[in-house]
Protein backbone atom coordinates (compact mmCIF):
# COMPACT_ATOMS: atom_id res chain seq x y z
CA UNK A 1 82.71 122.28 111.62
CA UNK A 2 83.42 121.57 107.80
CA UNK A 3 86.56 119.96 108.75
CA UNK A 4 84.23 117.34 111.35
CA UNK A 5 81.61 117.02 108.37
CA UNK A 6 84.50 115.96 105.88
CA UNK A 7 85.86 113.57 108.36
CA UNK A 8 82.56 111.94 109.14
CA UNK A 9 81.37 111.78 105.74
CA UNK A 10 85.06 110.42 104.40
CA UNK A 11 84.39 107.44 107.13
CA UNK A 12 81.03 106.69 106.38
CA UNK A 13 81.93 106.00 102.60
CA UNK A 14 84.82 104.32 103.44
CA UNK A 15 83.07 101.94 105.76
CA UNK A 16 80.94 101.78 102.50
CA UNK A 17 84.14 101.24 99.97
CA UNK A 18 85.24 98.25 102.47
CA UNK A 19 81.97 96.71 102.74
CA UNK A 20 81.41 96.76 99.34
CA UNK A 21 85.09 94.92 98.58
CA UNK A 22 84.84 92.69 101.49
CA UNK A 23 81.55 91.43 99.50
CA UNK A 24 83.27 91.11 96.42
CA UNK A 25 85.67 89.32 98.04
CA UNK A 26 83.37 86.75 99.13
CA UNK A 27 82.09 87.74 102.08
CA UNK A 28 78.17 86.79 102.49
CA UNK A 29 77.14 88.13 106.04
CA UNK A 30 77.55 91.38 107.68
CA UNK A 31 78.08 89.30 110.50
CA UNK A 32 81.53 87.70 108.84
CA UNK A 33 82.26 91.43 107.94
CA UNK A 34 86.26 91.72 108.85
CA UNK A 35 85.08 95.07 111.21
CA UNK A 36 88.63 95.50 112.24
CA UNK A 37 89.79 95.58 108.60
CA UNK A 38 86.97 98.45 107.72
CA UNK A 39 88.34 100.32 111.30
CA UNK A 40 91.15 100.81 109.91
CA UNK A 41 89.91 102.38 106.69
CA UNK A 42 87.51 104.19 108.42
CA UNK A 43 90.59 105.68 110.90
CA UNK A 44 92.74 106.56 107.64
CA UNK A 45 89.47 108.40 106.02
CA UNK A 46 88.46 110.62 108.48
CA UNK A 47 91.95 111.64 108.92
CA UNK A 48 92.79 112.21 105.19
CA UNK A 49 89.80 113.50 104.39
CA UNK A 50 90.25 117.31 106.08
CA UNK A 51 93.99 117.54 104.75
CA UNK A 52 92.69 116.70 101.41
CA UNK A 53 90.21 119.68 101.93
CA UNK A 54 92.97 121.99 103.27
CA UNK A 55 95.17 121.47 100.10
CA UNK A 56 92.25 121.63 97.62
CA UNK A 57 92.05 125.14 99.31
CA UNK A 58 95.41 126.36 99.21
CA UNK A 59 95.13 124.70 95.28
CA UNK A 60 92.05 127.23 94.99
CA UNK A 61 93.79 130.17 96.44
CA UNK A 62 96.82 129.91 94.65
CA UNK A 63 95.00 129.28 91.13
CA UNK A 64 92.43 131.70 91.35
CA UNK A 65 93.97 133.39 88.78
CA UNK A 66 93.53 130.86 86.12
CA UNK A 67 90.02 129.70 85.49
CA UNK A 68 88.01 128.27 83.37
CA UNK A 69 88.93 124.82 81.89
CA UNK A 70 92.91 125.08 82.47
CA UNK A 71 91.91 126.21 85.65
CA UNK A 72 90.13 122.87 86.47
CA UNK A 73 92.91 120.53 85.08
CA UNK A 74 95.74 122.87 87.03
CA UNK A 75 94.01 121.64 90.17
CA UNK A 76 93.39 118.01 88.93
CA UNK A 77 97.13 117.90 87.98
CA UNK A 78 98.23 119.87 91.70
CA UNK A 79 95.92 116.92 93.55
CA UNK A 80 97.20 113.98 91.52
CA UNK A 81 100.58 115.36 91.23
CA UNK A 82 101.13 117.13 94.90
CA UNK A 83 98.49 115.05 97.23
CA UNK A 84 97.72 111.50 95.92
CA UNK A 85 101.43 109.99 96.06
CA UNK A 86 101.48 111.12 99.57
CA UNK A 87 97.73 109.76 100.28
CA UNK A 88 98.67 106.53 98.50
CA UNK A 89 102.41 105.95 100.87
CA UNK A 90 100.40 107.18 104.40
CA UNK A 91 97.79 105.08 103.40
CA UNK A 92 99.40 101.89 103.22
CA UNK A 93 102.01 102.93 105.98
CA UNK A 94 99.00 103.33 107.91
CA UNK A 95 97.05 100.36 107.39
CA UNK A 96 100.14 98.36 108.30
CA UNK A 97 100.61 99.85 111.13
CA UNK A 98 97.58 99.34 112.04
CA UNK A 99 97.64 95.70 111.38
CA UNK A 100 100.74 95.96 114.01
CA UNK A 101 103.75 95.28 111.27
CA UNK A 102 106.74 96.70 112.10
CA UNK A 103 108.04 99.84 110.27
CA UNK A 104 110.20 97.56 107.95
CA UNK A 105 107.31 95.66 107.20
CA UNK A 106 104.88 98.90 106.55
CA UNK A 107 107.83 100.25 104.40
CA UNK A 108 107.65 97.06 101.60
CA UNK A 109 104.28 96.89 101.51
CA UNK A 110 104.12 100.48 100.64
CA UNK A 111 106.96 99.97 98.11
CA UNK A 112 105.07 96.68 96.65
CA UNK A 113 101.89 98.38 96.36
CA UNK A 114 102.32 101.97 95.64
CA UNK A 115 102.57 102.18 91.80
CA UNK A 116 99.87 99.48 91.07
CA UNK A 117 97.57 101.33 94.02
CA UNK A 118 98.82 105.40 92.16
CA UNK A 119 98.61 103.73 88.43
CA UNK A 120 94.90 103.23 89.16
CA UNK A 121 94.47 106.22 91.18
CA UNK A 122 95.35 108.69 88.62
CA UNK A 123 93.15 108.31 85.45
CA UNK A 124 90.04 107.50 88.45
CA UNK A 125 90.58 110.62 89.86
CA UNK A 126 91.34 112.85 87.23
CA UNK A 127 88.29 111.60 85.60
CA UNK A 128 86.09 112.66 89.26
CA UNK A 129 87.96 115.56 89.64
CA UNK A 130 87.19 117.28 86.53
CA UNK A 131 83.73 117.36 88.12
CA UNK A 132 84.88 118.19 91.38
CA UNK A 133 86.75 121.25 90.40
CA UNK A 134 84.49 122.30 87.93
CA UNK A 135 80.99 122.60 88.73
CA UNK A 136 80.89 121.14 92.53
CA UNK A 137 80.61 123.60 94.57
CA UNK A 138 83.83 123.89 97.21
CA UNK A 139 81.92 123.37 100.39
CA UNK A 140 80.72 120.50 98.88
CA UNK A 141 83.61 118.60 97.16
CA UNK A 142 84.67 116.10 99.55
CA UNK A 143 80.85 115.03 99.68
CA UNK A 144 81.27 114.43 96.10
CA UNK A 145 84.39 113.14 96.16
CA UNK A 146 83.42 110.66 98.78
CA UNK A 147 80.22 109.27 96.72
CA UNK A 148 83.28 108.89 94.08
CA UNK A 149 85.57 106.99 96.91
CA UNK A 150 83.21 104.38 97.71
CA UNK A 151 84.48 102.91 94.73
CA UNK A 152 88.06 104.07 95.38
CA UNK A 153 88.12 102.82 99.10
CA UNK A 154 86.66 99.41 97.44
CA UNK A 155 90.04 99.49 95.36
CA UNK A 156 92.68 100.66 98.02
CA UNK A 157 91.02 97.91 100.59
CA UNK A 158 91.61 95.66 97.99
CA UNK A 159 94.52 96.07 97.25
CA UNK A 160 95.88 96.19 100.95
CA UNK A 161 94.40 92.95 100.99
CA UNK A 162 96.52 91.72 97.93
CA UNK A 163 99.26 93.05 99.88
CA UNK A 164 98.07 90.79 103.53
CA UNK A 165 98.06 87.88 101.63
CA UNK A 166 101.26 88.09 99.92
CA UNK A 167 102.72 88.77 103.28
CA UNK A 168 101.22 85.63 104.31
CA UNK A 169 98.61 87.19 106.75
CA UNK A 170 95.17 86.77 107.47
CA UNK A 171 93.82 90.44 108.10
């Protein structure tokens, strides 16, 4: 049951992070609303979500000998560190799939936009996730973390954009 409520509330906000780029991008309507573009987000999010929750567990079980504020960066650094450079490749391997590229295709884009996508990633996470790990409680972190990722989803649909038009397309 947790792992459905992660997964539903991880697609929610990323429909949310989309929407909210898609505006800034320029869009005025929900009706001009690129709804396969947010699909895809939305498919990626409520997959990722429950993993993340899985390996912020075994991070818990594994550190629950050190506490306190090493503690909470130990498990900032194991998430950034051990889950976001994987998060960051699947995501854009993902998306590209999605968009019907072929492997070769999903494989540069990931390459082009991996350390601009992970360069941002890191200080905006590590700045949530020393609330996350410290005073949210654990059944309710991806909640939390998802209020954070409407503004990260706004930034990684952005910048799988970037990478749509420098391939030319129109997605």
């Amino acid at each position: 049951m947790r792992a459905l409520r992660s997964a539903a509330t991880a697609g929610v906000v990323g429909a949310a992070g989309d929407w909210l780029m898609q505006w800034r991008e320029g869009v005025q309507a929900v009706g001009e609303m690129n709804l396969e573009r947010t699909s895809r987000l939305v498919a990626y999010r409520s997959l990722h979500a429950p993993c993340v929750e899985l390996g912020w567990g075994f991070f818990d079980r594994r550190l629950s000998s050190v506490v306190g504020l090493p503690g909470v960066i130990a498990r900032v650094l194991c998430d950034q560190l051990i889950l976001a450079p994987p998060s960051i490749a699947v995501f854009f391997l993902s998306q590209g799939a999605m968009e019907g590229l072929p492997w070769t295709a999903c494989v540069a884009r990931t390459r082009a936009s991996f350390w601009p996508t992970y360069g941002v990633c890191f200080p905006f996470w590590c700045c949530c996730h020393m609330l996350t790990f410290s005073v949210i409680p654990a059944d309710l972190r991806i909640a939390y973390a998802s209020c954070c990722g409407v503004l990260w989803n706004a930034i990684i649909s952005g910048h799988n954009q970037q990478a749509v038009l420098r391939e030319g397309g129109h997605q």
